[in-house]
PDB file of N, CA and C in Angstrom:
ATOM      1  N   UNK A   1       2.682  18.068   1.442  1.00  0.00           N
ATOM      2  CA  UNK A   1       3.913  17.501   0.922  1.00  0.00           C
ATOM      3  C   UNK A   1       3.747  17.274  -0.573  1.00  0.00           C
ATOM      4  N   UNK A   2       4.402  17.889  -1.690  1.00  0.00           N
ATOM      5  CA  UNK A   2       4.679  17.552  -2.204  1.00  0.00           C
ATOM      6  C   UNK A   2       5.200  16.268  -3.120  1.00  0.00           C
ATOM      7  N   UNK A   3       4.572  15.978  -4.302  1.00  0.00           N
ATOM      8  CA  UNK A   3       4.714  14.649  -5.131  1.00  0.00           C
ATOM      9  C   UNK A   3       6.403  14.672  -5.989  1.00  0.00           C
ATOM     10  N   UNK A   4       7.573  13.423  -5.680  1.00  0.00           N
ATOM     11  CA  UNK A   4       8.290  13.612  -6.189  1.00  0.00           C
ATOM     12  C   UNK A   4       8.476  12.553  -7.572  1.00  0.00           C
ATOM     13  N   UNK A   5       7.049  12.401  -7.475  1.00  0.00           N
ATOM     14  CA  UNK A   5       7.082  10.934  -8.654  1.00  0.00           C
ATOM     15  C   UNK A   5       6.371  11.997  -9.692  1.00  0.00           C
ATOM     16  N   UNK A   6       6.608  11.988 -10.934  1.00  0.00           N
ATOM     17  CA  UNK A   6       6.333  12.265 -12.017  1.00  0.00           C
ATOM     18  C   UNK A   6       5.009  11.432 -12.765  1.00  0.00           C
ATOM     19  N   UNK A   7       5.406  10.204 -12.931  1.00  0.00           N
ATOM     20  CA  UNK A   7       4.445   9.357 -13.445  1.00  0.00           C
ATOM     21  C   UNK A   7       3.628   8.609 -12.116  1.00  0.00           C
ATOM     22  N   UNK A   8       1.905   8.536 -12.767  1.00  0.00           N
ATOM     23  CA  UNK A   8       1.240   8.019 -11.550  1.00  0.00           C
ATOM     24  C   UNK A   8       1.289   6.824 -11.176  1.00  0.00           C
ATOM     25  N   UNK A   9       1.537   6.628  -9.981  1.00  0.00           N
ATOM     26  CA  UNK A   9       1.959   5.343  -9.386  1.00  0.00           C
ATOM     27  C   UNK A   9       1.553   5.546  -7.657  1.00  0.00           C
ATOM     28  N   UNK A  10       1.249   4.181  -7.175  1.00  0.00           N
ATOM     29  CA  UNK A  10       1.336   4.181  -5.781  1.00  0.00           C
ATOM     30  C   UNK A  10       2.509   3.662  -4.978  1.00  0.00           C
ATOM     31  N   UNK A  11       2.687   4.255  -3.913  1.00  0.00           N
ATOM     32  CA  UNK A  11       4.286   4.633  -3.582  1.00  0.00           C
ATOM     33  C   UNK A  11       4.509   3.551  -2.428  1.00  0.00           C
ATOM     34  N   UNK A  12       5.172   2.603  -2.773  1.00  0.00           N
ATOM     35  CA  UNK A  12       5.288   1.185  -1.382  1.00  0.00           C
ATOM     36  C   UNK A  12       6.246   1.488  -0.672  1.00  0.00           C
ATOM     37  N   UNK A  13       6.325   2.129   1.044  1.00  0.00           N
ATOM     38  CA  UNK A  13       7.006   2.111   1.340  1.00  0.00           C
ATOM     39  C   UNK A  13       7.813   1.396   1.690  1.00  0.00           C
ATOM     40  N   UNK A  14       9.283   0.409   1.967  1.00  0.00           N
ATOM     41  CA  UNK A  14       9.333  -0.375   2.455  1.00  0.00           C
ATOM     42  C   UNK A  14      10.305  -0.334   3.654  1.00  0.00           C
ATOM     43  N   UNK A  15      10.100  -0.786   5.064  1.00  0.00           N
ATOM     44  CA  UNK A  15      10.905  -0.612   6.216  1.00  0.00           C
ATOM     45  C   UNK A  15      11.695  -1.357   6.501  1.00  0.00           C
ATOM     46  N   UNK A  16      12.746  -1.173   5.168  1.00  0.00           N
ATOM     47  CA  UNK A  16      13.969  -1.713   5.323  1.00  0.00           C
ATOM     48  C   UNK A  16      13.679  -3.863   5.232  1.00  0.00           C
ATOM     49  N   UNK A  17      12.556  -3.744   4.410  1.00  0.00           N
ATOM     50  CA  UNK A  17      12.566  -5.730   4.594  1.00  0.00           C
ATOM     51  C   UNK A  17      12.857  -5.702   3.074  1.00  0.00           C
ATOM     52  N   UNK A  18      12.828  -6.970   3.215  1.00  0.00           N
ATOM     53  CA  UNK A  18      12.580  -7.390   1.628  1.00  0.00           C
ATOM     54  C   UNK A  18      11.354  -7.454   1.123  1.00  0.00           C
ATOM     55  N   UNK A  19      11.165  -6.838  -0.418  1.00  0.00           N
ATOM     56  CA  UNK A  19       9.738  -6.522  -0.103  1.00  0.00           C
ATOM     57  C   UNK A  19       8.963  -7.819  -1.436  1.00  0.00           C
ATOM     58  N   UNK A  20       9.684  -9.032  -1.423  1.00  0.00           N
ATOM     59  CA  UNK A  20       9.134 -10.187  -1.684  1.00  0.00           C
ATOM     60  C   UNK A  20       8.111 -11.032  -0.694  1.00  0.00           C
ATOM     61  N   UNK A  21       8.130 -10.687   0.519  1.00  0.00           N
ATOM     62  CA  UNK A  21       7.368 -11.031   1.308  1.00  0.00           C
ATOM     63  C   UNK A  21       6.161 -10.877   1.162  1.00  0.00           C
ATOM     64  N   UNK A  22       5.868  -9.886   0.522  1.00  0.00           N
ATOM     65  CA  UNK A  22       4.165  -9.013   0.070  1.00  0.00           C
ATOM     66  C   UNK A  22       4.103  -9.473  -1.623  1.00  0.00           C
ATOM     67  N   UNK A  23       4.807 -10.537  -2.022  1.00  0.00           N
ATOM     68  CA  UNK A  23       4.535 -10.407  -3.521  1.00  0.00           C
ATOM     69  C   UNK A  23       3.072 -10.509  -3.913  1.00  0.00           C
ATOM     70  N   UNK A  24       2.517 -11.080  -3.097  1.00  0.00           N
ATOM     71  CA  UNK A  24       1.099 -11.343  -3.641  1.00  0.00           C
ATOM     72  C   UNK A  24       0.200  -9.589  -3.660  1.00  0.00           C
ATOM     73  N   UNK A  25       0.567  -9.511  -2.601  1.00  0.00           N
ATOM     74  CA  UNK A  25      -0.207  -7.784  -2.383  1.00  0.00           C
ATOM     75  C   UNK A  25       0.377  -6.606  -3.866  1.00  0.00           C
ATOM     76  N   UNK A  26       1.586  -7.101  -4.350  1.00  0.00           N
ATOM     77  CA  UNK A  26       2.602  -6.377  -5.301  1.00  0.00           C
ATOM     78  C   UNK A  26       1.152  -7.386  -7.029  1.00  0.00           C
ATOM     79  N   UNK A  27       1.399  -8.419  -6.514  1.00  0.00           N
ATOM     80  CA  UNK A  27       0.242  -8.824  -7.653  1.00  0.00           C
ATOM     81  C   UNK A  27      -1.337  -8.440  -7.751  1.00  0.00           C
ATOM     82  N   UNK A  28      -1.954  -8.289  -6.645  1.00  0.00           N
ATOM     83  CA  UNK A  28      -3.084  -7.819  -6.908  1.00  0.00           C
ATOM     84  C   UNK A  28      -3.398  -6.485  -7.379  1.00  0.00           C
ATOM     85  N   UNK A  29      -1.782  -5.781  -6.752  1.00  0.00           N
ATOM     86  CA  UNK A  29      -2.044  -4.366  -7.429  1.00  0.00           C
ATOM     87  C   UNK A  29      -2.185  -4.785  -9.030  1.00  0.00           C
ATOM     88  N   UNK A  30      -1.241  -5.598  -9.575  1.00  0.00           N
ATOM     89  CA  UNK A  30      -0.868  -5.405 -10.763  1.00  0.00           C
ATOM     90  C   UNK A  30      -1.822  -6.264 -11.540  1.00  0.00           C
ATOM     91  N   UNK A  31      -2.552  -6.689 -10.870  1.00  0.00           N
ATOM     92  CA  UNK A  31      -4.153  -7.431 -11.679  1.00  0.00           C
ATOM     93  C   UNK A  31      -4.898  -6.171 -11.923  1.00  0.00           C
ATOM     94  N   UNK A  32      -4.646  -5.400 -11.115  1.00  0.00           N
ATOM     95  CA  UNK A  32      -5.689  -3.979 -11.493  1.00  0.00           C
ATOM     96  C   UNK A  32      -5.367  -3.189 -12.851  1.00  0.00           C
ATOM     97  N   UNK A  33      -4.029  -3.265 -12.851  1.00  0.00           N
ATOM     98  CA  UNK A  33      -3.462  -2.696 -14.039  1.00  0.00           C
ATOM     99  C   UNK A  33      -3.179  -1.201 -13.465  1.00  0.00           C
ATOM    100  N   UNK A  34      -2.737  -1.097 -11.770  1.00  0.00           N
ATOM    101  CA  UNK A  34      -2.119   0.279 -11.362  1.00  0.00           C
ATOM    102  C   UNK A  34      -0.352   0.121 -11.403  1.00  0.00           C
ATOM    103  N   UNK A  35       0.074   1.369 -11.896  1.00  0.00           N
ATOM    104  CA  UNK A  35       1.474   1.034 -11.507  1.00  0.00           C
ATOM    105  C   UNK A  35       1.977   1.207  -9.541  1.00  0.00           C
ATOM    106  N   UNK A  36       3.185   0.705  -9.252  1.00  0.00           N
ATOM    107  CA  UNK A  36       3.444   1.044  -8.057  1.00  0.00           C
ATOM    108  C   UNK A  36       5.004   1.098  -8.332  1.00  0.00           C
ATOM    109  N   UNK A  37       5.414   1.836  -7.076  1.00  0.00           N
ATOM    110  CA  UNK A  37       6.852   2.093  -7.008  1.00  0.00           C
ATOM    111  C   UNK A  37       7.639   1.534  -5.365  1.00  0.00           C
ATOM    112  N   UNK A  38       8.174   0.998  -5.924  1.00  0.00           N
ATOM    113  CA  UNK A  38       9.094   0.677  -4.190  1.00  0.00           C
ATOM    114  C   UNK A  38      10.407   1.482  -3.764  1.00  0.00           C
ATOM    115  N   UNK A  39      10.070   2.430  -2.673  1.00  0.00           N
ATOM    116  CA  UNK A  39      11.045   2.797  -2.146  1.00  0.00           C
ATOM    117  C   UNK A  39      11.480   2.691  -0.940  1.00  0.00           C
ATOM    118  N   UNK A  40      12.283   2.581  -0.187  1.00  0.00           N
ATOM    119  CA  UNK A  40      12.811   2.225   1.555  1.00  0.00           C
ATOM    120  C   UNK A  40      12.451   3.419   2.057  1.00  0.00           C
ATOM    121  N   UNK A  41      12.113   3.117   3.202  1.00  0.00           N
ATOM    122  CA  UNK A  41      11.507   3.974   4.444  1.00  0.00           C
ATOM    123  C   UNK A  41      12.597   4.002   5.707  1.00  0.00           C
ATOM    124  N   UNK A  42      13.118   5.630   6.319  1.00  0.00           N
ATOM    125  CA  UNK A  42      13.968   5.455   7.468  1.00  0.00           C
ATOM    126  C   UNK A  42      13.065   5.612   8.741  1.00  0.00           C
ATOM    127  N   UNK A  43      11.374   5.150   8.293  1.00  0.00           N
ATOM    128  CA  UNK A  43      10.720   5.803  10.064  1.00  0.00           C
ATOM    129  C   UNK A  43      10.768   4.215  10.139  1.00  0.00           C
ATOM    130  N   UNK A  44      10.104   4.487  11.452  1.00  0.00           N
ATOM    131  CA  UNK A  44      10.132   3.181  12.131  1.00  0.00           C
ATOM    132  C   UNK A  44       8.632   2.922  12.608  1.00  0.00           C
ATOM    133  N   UNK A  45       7.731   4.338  12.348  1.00  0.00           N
ATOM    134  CA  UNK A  45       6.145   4.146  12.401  1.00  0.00           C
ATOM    135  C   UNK A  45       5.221   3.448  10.938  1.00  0.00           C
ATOM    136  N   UNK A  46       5.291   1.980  10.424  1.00  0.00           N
ATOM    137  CA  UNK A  46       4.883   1.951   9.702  1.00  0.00           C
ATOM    138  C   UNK A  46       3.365   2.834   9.336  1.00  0.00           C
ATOM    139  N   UNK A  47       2.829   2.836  10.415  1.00  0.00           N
ATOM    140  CA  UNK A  47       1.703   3.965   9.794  1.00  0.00           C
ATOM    141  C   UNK A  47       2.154   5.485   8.977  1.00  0.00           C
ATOM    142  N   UNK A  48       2.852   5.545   9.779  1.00  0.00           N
ATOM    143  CA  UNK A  48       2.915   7.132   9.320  1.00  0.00           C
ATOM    144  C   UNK A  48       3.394   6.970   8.041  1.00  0.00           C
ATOM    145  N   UNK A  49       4.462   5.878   7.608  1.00  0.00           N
ATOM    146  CA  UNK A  49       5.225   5.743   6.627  1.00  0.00           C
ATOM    147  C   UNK A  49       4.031   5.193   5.712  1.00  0.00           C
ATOM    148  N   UNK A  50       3.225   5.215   5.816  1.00  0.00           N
ATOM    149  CA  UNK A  50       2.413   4.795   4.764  1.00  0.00           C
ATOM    150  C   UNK A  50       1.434   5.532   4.236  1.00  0.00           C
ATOM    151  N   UNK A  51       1.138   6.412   5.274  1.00  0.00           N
ATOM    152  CA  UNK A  51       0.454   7.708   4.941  1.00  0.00           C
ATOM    153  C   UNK A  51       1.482   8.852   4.398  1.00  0.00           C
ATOM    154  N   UNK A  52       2.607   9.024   4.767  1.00  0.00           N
ATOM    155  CA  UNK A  52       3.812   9.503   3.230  1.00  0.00           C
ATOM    156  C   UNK A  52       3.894   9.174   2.665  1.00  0.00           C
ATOM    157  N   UNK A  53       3.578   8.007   2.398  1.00  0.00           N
ATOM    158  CA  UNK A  53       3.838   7.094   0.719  1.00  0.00           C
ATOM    159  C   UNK A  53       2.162   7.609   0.170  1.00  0.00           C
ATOM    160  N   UNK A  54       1.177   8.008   0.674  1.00  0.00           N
ATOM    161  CA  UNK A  54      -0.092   8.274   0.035  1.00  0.00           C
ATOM    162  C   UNK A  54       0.188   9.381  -0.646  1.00  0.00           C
ATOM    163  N   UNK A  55       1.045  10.491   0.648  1.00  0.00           N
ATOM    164  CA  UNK A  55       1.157  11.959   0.526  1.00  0.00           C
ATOM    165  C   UNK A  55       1.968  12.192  -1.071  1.00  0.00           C
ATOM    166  N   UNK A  56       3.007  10.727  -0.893  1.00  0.00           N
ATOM    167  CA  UNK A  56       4.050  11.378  -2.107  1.00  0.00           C
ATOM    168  C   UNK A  56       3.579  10.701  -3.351  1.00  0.00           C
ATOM    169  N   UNK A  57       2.856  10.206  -3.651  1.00  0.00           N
ATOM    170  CA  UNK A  57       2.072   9.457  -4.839  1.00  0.00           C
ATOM    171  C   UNK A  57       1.096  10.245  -5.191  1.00  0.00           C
ATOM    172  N   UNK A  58       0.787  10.241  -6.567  1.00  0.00           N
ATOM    173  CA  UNK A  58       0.074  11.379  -6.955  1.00  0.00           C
ATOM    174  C   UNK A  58      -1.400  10.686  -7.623  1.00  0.00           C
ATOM    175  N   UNK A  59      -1.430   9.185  -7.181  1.00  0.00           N
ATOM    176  CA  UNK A  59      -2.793   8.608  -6.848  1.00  0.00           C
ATOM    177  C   UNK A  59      -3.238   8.828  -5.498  1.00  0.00           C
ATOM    178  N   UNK A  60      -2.311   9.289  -4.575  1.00  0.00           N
ATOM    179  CA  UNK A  60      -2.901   9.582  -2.907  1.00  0.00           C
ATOM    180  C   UNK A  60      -3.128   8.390  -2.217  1.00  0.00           C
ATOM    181  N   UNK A  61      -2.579   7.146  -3.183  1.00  0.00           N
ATOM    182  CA  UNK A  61      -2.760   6.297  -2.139  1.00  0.00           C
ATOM    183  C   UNK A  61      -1.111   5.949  -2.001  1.00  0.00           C
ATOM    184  N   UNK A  62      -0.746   5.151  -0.674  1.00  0.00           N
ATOM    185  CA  UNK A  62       0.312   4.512  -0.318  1.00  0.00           C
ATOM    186  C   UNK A  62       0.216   3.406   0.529  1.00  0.00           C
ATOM    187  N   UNK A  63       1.352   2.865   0.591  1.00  0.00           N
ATOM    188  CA  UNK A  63       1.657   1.710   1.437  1.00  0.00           C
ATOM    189  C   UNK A  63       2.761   1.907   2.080  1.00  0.00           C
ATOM    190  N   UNK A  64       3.252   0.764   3.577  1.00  0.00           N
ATOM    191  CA  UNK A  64       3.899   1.026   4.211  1.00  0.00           C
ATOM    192  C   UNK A  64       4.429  -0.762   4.538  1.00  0.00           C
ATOM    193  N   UNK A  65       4.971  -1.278   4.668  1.00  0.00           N
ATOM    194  CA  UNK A  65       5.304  -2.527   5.348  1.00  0.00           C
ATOM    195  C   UNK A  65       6.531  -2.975   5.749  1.00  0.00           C
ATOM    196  N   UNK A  66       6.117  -3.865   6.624  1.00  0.00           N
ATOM    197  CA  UNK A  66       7.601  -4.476   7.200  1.00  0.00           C
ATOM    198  C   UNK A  66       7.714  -6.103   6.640  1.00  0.00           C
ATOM    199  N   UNK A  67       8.509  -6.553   7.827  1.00  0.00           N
ATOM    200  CA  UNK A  67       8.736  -8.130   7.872  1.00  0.00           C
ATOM    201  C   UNK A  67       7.032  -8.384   8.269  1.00  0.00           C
ATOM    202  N   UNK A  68       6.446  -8.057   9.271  1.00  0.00           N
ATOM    203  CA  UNK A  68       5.292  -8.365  10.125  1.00  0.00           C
ATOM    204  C   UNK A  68       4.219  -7.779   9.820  1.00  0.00           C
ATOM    205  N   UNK A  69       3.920  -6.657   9.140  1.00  0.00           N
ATOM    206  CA  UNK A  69       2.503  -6.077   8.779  1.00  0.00           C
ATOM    207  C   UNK A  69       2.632  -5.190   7.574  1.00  0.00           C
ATOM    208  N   UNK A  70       1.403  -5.336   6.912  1.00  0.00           N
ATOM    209  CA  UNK A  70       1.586  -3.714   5.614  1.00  0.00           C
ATOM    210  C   UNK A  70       0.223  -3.232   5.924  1.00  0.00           C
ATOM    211  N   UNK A  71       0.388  -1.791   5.840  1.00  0.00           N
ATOM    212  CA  UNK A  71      -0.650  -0.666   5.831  1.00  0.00           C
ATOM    213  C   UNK A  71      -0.784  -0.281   4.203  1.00  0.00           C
ATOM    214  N   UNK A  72      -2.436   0.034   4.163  1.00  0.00           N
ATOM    215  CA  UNK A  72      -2.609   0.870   2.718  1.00  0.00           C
ATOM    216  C   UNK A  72      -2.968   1.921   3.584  1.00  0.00           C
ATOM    217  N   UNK A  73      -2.655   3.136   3.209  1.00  0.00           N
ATOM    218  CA  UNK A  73      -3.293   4.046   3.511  1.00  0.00           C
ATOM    219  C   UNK A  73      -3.759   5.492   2.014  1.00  0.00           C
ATOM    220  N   UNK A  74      -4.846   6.369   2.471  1.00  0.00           N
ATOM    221  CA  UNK A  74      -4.967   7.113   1.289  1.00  0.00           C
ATOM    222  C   UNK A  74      -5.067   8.619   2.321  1.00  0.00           C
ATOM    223  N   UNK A  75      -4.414   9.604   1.249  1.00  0.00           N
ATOM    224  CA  UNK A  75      -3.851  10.846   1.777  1.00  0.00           C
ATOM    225  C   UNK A  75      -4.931  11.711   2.382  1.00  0.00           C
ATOM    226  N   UNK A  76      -6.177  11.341   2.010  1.00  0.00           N
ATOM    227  CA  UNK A  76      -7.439  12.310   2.529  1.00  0.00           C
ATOM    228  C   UNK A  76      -8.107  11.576   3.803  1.00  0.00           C
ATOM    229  N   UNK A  77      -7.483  10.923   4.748  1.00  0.00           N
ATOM    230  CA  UNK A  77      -7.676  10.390   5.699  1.00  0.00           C
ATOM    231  C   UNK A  77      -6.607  10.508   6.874  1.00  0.00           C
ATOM    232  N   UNK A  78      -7.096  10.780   7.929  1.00  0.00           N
ATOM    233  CA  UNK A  78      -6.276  11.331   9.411  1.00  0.00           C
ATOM    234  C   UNK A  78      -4.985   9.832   9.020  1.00  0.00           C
ATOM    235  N   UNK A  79      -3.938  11.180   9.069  1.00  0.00           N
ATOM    236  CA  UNK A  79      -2.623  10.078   9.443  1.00  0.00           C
ATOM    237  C   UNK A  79      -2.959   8.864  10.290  1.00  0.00           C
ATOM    238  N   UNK A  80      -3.840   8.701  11.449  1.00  0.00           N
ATOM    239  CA  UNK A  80      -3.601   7.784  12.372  1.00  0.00           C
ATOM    240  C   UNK A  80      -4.699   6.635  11.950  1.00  0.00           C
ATOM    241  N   UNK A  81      -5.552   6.925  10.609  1.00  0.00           N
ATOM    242  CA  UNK A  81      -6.643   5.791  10.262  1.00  0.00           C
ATOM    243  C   UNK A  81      -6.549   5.309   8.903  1.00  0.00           C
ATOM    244  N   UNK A  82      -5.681   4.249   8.912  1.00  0.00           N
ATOM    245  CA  UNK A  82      -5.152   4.094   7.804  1.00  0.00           C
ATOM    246  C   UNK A  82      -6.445   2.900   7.336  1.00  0.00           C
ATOM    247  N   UNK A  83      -6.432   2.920   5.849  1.00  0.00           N
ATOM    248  CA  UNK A  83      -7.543   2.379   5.178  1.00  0.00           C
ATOM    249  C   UNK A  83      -7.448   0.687   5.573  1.00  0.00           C
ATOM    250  N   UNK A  84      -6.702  -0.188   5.486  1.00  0.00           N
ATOM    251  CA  UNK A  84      -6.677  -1.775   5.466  1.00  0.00           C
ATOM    252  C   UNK A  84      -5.153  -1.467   5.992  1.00  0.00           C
ATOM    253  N   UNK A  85      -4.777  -2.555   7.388  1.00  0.00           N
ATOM    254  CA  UNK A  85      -3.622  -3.151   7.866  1.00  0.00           C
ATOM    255  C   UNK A  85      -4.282  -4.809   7.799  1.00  0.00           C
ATOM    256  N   UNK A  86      -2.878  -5.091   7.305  1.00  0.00           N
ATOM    257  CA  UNK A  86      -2.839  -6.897   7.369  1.00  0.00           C
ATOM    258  C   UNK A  86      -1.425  -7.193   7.791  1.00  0.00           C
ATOM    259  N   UNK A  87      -1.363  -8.568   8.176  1.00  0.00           N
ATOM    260  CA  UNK A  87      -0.459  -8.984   8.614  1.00  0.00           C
ATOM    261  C   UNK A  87       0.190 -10.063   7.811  1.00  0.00           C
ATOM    262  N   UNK A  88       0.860 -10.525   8.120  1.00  0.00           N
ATOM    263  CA  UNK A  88       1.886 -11.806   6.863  1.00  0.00           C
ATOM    264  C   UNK A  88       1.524 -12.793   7.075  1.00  0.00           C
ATOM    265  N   UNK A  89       0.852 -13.136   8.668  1.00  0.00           N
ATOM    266  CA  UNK A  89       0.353 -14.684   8.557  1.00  0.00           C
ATOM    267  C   UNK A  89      -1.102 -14.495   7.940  1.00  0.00           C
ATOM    268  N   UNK A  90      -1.540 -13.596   7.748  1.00  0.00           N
ATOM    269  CA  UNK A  90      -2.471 -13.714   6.587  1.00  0.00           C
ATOM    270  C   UNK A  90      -2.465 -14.561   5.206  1.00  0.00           C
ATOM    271  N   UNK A  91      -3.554 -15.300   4.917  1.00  0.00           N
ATOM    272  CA  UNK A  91      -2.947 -16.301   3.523  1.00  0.00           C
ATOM    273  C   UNK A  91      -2.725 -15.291   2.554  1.00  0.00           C
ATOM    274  N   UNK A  92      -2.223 -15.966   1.667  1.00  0.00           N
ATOM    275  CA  UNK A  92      -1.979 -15.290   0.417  1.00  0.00           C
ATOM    276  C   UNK A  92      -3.049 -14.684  -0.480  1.00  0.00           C
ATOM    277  N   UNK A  93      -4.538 -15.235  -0.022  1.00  0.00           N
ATOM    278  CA  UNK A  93      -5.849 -14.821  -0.784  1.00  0.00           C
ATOM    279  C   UNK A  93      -5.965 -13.308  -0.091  1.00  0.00           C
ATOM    280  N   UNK A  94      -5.663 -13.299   0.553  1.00  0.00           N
ATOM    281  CA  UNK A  94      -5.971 -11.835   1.378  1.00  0.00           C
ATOM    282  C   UNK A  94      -4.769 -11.319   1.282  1.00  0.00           C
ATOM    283  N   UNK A  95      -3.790 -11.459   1.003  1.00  0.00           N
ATOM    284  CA  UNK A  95      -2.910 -10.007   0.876  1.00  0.00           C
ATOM    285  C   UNK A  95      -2.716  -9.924  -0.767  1.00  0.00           C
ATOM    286  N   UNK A  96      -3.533 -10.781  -1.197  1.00  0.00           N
ATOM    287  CA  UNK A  96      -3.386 -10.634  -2.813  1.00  0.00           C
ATOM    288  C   UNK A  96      -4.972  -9.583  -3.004  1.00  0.00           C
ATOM    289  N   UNK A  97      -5.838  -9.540  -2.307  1.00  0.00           N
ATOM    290  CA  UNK A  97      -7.568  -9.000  -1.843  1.00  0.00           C
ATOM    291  C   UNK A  97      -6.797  -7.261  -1.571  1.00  0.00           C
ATOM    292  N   UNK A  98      -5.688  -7.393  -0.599  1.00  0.00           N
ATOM    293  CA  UNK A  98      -5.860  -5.869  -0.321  1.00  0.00           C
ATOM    294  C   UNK A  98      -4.514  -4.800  -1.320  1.00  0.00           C
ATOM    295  N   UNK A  99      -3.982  -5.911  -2.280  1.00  0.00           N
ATOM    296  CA  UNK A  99      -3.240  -5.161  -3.314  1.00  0.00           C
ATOM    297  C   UNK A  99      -4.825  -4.730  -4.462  1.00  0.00           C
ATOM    298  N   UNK A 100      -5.252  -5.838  -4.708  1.00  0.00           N
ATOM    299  CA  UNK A 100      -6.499  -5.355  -5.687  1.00  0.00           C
ATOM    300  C   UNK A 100      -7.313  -3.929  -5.415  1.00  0.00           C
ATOM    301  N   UNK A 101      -7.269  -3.768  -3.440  1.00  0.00           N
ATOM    302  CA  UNK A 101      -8.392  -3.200  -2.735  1.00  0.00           C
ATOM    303  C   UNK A 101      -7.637  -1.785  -3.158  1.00  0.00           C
ATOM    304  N   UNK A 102      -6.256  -1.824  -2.919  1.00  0.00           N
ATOM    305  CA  UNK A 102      -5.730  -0.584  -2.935  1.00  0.00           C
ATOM    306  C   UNK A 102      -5.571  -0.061  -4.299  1.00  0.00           C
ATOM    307  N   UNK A 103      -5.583  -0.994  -5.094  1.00  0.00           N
ATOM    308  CA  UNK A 103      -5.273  -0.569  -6.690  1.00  0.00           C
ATOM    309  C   UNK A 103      -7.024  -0.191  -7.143  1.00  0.00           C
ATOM    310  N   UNK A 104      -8.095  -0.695  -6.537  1.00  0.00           N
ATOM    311  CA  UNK A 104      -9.299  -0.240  -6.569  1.00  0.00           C
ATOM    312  C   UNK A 104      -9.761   0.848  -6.037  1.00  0.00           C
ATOM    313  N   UNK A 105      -9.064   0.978  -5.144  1.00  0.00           N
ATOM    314  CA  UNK A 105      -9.298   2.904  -4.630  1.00  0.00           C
ATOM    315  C   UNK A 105      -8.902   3.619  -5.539  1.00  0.00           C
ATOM    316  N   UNK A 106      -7.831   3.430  -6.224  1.00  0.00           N
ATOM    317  CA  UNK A 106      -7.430   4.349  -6.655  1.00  0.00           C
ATOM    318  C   UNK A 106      -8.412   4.532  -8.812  1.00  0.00           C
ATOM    319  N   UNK A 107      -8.838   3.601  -8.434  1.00  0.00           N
ATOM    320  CA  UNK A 107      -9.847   3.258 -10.111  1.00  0.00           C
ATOM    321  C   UNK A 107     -11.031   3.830  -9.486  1.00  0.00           C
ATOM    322  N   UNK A 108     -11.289   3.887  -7.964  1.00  0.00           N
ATOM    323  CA  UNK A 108     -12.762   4.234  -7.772  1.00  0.00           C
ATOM    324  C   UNK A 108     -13.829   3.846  -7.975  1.00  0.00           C
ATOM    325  N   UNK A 109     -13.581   1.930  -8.035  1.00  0.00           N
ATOM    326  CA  UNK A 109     -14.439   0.613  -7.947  1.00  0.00           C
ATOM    327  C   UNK A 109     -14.755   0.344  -6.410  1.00  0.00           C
ATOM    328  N   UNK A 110     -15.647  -0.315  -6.473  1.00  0.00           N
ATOM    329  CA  UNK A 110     -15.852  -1.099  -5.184  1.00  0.00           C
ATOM    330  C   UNK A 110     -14.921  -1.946  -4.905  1.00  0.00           C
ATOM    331  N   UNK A 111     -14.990  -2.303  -3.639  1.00  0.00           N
ATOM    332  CA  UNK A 111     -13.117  -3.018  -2.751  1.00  0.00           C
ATOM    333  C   UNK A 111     -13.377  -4.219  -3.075  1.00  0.00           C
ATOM    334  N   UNK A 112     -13.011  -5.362  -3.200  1.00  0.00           N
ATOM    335  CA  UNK A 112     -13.003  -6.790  -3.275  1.00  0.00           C
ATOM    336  C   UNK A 112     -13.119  -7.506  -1.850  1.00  0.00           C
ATOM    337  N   UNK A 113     -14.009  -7.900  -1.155  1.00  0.00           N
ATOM    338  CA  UNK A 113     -14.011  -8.791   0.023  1.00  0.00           C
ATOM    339  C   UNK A 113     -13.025  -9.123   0.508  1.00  0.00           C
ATOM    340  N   UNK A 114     -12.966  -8.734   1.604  1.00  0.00           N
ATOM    341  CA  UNK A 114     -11.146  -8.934   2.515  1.00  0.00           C
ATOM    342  C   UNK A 114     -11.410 -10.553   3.074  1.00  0.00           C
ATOM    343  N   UNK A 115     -12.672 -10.876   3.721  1.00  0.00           N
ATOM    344  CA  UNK A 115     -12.639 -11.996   4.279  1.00  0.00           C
ATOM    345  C   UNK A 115     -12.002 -13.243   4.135  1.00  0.00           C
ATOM    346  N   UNK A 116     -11.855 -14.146   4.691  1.00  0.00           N
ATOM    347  CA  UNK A 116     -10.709 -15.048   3.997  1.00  0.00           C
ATOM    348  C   UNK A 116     -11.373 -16.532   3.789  1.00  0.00           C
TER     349      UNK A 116
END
């Protein structure tokens, strides 16, 4: 699949929520200093939708989330094993851990400790 983003960025899918819910995960990316892009998603498999958001980003990585969970996933990995899923009752230290983690894949640093 083909990249329809021009400038490099990682591609957030979002399944139809509001995607203030993840602000913290939207900040750790942006502690990294990666750009990201938010666009709405019509699947209803957040996985898969997050492994298209890897496919269509031309860092290869993506995201996928709802009201209830976000996937990172990166494009050189089986659609069905996506890199870090978290959930929303997760604190805010950890979904702010796996915006950094995903904006660190893509710098090709070591991940930041998910533990909470």
């Amino acid at each position: 699949m083909e990249s329809n983003l021009s400038a490099p960025a990682i591609v957030i899918f979002t399944l139809g929520e509001d995607m203030s819910l993840w602000n913290d995960v939207l900040l750790g990316i942006e502690e990294e200093g990666i750009p990201f892009v938010v666009q709405e998603s019509h699947s209803a498999d957040i996985i898969h939708s997050a492994w298209l958001a890897a496919c269509q980003s031309p860092l290869l990585v993506g995201i996928g989330c709802n009201r209830e969970q976000l996937v990172v996933h990166y494009k050189n990995l089986p659609t069905s094993a996506p890199l870090f899923t978290l959930t929303y009752q997760q604190d805010s230290h950890a979904r702010r851990r796996i915006g950094n983690n995903a904006a660190r894949l893509v710098k090709g640093i070591p991940f930041r400790e998910c533990h909470s």
